[in-house]
Protein backbone atom coordinates (compact mmCIF):
# COMPACT_ATOMS: atom_id res chain seq x y z
CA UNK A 1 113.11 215.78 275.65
CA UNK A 2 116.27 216.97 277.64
CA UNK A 3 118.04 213.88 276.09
CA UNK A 4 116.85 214.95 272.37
CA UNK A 5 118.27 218.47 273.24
CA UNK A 6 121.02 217.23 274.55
CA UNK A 7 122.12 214.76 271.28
CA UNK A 8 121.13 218.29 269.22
CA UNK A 9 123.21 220.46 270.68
CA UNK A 10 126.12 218.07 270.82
CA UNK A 11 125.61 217.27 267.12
CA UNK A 12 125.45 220.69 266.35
CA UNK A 13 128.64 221.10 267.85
CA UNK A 14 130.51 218.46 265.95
CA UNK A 15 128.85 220.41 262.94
CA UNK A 16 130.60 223.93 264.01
CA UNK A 17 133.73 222.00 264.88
CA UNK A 18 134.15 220.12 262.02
CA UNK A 19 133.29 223.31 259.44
CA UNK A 20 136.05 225.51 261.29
CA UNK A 21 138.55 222.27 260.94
CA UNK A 22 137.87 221.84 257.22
CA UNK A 23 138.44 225.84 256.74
CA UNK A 24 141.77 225.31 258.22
CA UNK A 25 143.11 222.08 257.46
CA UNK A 26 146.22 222.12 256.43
CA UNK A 27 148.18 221.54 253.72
CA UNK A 28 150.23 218.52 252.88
CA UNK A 29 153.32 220.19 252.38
CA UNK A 30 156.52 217.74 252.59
CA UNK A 31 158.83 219.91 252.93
CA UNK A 32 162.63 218.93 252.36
CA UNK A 33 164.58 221.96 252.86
CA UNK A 34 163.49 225.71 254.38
CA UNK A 35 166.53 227.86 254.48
CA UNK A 36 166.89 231.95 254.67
CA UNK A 37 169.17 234.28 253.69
CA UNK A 38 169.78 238.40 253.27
CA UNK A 39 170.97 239.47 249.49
CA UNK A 40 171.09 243.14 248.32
CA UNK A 41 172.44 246.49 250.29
CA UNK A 42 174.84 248.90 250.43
CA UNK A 43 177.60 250.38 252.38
CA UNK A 44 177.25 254.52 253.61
CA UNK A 45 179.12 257.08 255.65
CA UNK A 46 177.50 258.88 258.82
CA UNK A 47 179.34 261.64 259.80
CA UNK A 48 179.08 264.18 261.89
CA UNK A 49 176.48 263.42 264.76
CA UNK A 50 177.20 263.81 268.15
CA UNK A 51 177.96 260.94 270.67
CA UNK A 52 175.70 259.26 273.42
CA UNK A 53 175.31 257.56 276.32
CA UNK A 54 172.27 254.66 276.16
CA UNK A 55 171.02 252.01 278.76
CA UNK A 56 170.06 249.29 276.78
CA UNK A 57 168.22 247.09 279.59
CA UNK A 58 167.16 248.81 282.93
CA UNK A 59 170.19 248.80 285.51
CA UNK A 60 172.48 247.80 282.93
CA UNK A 61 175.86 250.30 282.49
CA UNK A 62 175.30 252.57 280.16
CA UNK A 63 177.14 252.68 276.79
CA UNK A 64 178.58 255.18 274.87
CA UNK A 65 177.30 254.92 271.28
CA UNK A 66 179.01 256.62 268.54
CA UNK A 67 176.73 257.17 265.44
CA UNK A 68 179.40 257.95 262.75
CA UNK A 69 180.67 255.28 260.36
CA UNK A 70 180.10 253.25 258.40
CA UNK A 71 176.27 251.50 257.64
CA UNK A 72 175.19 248.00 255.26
CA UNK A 73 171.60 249.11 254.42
CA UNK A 74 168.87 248.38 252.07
CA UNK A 75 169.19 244.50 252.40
CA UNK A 76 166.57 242.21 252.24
CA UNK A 77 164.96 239.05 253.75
CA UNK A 78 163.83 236.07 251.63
CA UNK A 79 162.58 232.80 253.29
CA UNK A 80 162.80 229.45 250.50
CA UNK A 81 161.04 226.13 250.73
CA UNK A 82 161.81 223.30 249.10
CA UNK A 83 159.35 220.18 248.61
CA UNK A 84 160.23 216.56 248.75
CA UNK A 85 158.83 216.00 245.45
CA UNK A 86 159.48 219.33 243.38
CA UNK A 87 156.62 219.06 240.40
CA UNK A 88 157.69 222.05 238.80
CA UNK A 89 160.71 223.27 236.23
CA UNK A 90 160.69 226.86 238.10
CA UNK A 91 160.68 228.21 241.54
CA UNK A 92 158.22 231.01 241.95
CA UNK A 93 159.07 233.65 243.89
CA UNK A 94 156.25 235.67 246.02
CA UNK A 95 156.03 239.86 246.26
CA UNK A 96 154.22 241.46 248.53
CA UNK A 97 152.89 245.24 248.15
CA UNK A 98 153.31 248.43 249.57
CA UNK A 99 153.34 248.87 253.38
CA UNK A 100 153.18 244.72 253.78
CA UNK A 101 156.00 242.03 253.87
CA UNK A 102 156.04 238.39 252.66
CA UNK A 103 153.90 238.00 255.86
CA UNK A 104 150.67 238.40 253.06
CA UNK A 105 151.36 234.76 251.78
CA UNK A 106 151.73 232.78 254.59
CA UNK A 107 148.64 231.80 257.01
CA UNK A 108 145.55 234.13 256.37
CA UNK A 109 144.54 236.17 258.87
CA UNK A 110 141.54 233.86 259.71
CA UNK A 111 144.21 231.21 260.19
CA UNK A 112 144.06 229.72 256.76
CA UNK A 113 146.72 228.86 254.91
CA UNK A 114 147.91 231.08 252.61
CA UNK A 115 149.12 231.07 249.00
CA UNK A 116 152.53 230.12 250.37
CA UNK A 117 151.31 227.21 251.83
CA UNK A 118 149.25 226.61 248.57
CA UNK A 119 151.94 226.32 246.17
CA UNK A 120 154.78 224.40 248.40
CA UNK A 121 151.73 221.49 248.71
CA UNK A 122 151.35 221.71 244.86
CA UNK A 123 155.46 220.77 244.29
CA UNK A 124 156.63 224.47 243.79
CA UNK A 125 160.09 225.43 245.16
CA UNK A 126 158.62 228.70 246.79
CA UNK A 127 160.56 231.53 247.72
CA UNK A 128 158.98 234.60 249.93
CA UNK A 129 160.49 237.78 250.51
CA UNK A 130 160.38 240.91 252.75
CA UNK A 131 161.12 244.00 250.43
CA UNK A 132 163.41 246.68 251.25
CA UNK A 133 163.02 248.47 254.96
CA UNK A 134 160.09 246.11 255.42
CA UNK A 135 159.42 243.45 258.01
CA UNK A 136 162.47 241.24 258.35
CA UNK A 137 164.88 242.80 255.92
CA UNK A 138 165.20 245.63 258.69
CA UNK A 139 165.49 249.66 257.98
CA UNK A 140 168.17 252.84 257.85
CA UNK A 141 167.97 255.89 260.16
CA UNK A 142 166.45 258.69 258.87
CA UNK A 143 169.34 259.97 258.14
CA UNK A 144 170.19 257.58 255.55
CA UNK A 145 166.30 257.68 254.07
CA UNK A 146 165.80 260.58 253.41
CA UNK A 147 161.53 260.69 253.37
CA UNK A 148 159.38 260.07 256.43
CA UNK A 149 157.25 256.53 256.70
CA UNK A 150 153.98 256.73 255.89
CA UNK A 151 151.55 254.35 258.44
CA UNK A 152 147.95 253.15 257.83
CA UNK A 153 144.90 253.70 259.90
CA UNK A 154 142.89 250.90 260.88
CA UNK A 155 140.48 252.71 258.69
CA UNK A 156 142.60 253.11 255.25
CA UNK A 157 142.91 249.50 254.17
CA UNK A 158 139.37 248.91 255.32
CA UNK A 159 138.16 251.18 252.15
CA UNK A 160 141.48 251.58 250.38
CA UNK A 161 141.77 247.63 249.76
CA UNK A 162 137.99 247.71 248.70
CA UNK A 163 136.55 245.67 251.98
CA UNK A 164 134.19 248.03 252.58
CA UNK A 165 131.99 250.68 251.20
CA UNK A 166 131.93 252.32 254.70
CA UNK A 167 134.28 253.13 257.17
CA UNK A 168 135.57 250.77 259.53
CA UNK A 169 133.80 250.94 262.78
CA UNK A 170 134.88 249.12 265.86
CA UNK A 171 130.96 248.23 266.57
CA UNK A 172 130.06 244.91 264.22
CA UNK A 173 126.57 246.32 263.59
CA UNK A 174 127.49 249.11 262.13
CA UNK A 175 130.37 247.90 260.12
CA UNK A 176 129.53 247.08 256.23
CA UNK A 177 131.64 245.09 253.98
CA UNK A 178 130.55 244.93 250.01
CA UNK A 179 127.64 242.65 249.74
CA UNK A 180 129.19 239.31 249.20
CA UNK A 181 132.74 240.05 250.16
CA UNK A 182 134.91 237.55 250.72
CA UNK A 183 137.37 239.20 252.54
CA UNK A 184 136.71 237.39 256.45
CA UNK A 185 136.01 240.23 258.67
CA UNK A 186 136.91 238.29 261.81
CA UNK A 187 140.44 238.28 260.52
CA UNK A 188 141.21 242.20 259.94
CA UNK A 189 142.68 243.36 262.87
CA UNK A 190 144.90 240.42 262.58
CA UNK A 191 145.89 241.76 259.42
CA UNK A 192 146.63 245.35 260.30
CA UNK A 193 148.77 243.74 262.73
CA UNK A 194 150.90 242.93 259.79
CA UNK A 195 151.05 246.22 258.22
CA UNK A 196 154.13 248.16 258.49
CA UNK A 197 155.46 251.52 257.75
CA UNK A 198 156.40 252.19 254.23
CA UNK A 199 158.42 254.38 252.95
CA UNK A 200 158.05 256.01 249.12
CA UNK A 201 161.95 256.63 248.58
CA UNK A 202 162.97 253.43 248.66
CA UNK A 203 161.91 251.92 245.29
CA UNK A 204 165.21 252.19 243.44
CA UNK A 205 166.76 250.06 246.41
CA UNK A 206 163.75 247.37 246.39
CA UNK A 207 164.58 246.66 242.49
CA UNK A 208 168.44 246.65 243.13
CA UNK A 209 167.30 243.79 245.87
CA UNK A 210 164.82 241.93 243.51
CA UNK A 211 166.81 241.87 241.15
CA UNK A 212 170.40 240.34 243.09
CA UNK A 213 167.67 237.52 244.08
CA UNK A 214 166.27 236.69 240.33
CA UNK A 215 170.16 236.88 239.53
CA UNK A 216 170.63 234.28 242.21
CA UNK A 217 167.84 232.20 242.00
CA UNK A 218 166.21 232.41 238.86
CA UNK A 219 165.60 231.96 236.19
CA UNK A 220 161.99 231.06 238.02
CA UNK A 221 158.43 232.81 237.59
CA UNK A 222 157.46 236.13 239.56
CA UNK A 223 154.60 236.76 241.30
CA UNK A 224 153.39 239.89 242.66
CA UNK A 225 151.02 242.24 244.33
CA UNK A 226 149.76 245.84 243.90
CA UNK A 227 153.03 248.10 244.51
CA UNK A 228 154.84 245.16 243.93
CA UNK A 229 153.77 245.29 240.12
CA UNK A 230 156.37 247.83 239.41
CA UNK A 231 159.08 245.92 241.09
CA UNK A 232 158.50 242.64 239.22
CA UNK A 233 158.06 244.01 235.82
CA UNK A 234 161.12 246.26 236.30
CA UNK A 235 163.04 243.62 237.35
CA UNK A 236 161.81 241.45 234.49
CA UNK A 237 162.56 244.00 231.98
CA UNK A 238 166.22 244.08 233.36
CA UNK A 239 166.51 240.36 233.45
CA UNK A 240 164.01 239.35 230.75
CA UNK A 241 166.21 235.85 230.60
CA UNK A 242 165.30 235.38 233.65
CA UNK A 243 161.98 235.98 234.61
CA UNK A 244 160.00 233.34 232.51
CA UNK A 245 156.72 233.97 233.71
CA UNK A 246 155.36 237.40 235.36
CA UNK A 247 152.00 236.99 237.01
CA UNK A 248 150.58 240.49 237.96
CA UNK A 249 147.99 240.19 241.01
CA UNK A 250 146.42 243.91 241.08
CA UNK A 251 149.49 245.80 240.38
CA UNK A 252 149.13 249.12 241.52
CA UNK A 253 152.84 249.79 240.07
CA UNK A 254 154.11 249.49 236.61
CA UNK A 255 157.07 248.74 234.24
CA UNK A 256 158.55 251.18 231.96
CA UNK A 257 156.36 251.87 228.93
CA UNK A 258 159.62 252.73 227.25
CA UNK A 259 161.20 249.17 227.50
CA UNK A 260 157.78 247.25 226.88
CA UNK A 261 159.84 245.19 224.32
CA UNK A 262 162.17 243.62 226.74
CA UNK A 263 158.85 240.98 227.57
CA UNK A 264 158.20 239.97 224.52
CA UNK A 265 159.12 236.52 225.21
CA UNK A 266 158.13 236.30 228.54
CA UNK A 267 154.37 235.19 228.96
CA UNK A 268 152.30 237.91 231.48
CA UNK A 269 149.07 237.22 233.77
CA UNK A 270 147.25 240.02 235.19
CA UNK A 271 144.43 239.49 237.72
CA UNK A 272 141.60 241.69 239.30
CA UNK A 273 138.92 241.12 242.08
CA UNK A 274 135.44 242.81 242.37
CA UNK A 275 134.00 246.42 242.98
CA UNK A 276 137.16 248.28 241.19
CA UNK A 277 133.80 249.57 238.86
CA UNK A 278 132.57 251.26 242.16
CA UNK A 279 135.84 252.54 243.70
CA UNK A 280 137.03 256.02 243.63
CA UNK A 281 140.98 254.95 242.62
CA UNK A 282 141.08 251.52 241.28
CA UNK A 283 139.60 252.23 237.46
CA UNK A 284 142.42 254.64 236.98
CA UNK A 285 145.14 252.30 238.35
CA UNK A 286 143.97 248.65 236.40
CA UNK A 287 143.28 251.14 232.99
CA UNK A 288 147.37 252.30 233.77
CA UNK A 289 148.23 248.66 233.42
CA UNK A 290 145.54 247.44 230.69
CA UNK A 291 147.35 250.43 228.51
CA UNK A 292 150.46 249.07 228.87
CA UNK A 293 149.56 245.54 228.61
CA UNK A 294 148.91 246.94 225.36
CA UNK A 295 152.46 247.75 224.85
CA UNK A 296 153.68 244.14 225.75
CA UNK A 297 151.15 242.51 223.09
CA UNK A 298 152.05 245.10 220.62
CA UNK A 299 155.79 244.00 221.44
CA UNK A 300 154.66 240.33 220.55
CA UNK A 301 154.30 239.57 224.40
CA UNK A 302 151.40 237.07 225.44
CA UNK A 303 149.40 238.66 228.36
CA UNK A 304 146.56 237.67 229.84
CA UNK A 305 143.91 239.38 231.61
CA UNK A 306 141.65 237.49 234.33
CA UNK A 307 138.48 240.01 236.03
CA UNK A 308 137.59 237.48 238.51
CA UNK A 309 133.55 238.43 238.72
CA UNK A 310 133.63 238.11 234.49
CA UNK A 311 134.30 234.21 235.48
CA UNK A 312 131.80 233.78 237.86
CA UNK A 313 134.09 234.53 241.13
CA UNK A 314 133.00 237.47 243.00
CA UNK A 315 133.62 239.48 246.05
CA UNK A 316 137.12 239.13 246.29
CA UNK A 317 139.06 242.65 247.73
CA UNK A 318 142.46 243.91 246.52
CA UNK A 319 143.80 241.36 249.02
CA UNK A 320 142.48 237.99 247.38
CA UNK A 321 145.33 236.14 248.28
CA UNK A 322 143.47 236.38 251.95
CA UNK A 323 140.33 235.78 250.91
CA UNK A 324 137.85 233.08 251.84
CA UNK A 325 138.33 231.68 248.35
CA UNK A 326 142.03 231.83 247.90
CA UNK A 327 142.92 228.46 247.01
CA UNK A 328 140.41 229.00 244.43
CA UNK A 329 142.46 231.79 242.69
CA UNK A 330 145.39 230.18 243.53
CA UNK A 331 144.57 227.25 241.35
CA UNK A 332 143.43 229.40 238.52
CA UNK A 333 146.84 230.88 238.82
CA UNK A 334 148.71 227.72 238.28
CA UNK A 335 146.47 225.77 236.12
CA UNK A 336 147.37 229.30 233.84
CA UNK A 337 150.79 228.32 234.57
CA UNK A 338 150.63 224.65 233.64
CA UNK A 339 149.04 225.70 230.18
CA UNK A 340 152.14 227.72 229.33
CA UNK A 341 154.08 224.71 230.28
CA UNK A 342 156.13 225.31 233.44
CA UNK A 343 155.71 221.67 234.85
CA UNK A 344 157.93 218.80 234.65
C-alpha cells in the first residue's frame, strides 16, 4: 500500500511538473540581432535655482551640484529584435498604456511569455518601446513637467483593469476575480511591480517620440494598448504612409475625429475583452472609439472590430496581452494580419 502511495504521489508530481512546464515553455525565438537605442527629446534652460552640496555614496566627498543649464528631456527607450528567418514584410512595433512601459509585452507576470516573445517566434522584426518619462526612457524634474505623477494603488488596477468585481484584498479567500477570468491571480503583485508613475502632461512629447521612431523605422504596423490608442492613431494620422496597419487593443485614447480621413488607406483592428457590459467606465470609453471607427469607414478606411466573448473567448481583462490565453489572441491578431497581406 505504502508503495502504491508512493508511485501516486510521485506520478502526481510529474503531472504538476509537467503542466507548469508546458504553461511556460518557451518560445523558439532565433533571434539574429537585439539592439537598443534612445530617439526623440528636447533641449531646455533651468535657471535660477540655488546650488548644493550632495553625497552621492555614504563617506564619499560631497559635491557641489549646480542645477541651472541646460537639460535633453522627453527621450525615449525602444528595444528591437530581429529573427533569423524574418517571415514578415513589416516590423511591428509594440505600445504600451498609461502608467506601464514596454515591460507589458515581454514575460507575463505568471512567467509566461508574452506577446513579445509571441511574435519574434512567429518571424516578426519586433520593436518594444518605453513611452515618454516611463520606465527606461527616464524622466524631467518637476520643474521641467509641469503636473504631478499620478501612482496606482494595489487596489486601482485590480477593478480599474476589470480583474475583479471586488476590491483587492490581501487575504485569497476573500478576494474575487470575474467568474471565469483569465487574468492569473498568482501573477498580480508581480505586475504592479511594473507599474510606474504617469504623468498626464506629457502626451504631446510621447507623439513627438512615436512618431521620430515610425519616421525611422517604419513604414511597419502599430500596435497598441488602452492610452496608447491615442498615440498610435495620432501618429498614424501624421504619417499615414507609414503606418500600414494600426491594430487598436482596448484603446482608452483616440485620434482626431477631425483628421479621420488621413486612414483611409490604412487597414484598422480594434479588440475588446469581457465584462466592459458590467463596468462602470469601459461602455463609455469602447462607444468613444466605435463612433469614430465610424469616421474611418465613412472615410473609406477598413476597420475591424473583434469583442472577444462574441467569438467564443471569454474572461479576458483590459490586460489580455497577460492573460492565461494570450497566445490565443495573439494569433487572432496576426492571422487578421496575414489576411490583409503583410507576409512575405
Amino acid at each position: 500500500m505504502k508503495q502504491i502511495m508512493k508511485s501516486l504521489i510521485l506520478l502526481f508530481g510529474f503531472f504538476i511538473l509537467g503542466t507548469a512546464t508546458a504553461q511556460t515553455k518557451p518560445l523558439d525565438l532565433n533571434i539574429s540581432q537585439v539592439g537598443s537605442f534612445h530617439i526623440g527629446g528636447r533641449f531646455v534652460e533651468v535657471s535660477g535655482k540655488p546650488t548644493k552640496e550632495v553625497v552621492f555614496s555614504p563617506g564619499s566627498a560631497p559635491a557641489k551640484i549646480d542645477p541651472n543649464g541646460k537639460y535633453l528631456v522627453e527621450q525615449m527607450y525602444v528595444q528591437y529584435f530581429i529573427p533569423k528567418d524574418v517571415k514578415h514584410q513589416l516590423p511591428i512595433l509594440l505600445w504600451h498604456g498609461g502608467g506601464l512601459s514596454g515591460v507589458t509585452y515581454e514575460t507575463t507576470p505568471d512567467g509566461r511569455p508574452g506577446w513579445q516573445q509571441y511574435f519574434i517566434s512567429q518571424g516578426w522584426k519586433t520593436y518594444v518601446s518605453d513611452a515618454v518619462e516611463r520606465g527606461r526612457s527616464g524622466w524631467a524634474s518637476p520643474d521641467i513637467w509641469p503636473s504631478d505623477p499620478q501612482f496606482l494603488t494595489i487596489d486601482n488596477p485590480w477593478h480599474r483593469f476589470r480583474i475583479g468585481a471586488n476590491a483587492w484584498n490581501d487575504d485569497p479567500v476573500k478576494r474575487a476575480q470575474y467568474p471565469g477570468s483569465q487574468f492569473p491571480p498568482e501573477g498580480y503583485l508581480n505586475f504592479m511591480r511594473q507599474v510606474v508613475p504617469r504623468w498626464t502632461t506629457t502626451d504631446e512629447a510621447t507623439i513627438a517620440a512615436y512618431t521620430e521612431l515610425v519616421d525611422k523605422v517604419c513604414p511597419c504596423i502599430v500596435l497598441v494598448h488602452s492610452q496608447g490608442g491615442q498615440f498610435g492613431q495620432k501618429v498614424a494620422q501624421a504619417r499615414p504612409d507609414k503606418v500600414k496597419a494600426l491594430i487598436l487593443v482596448e484603446p482608452a485614447g483616440f485620434g482626431d475625429p477631425n483628421k479621420a480621413s488621413a486612414l483611409k488607406n490604412i487597414p484598422i483592428l480594434t479588440i475588446y475583452g469581457d465584462y466592459i457590459d458590467i463596468d462602470s467606465r469601459w461602455p463609455k470609453i469602447r462607444q468613444t472609439q466605435m463612433e469614430l471607427n465610424q469616421k474611418y469607414i465613412a472615410a473609406g478606411a477598413s476597420v475591424e472590430v473583434i469583442n472577444l466573448p462574441e467569438i467564443g473567448i471569454k474572461g479576458n481583462s483590459h490586460m489580455m496581452m497577460m492573460d492565461r490565453n494570450n497566445l490565443q489572441i495573439a494569433g487572432i491578431i496576426e492571422d487578421w494580419l496575414k489576411k490583409k497581406g503583410f507576409r512575405d
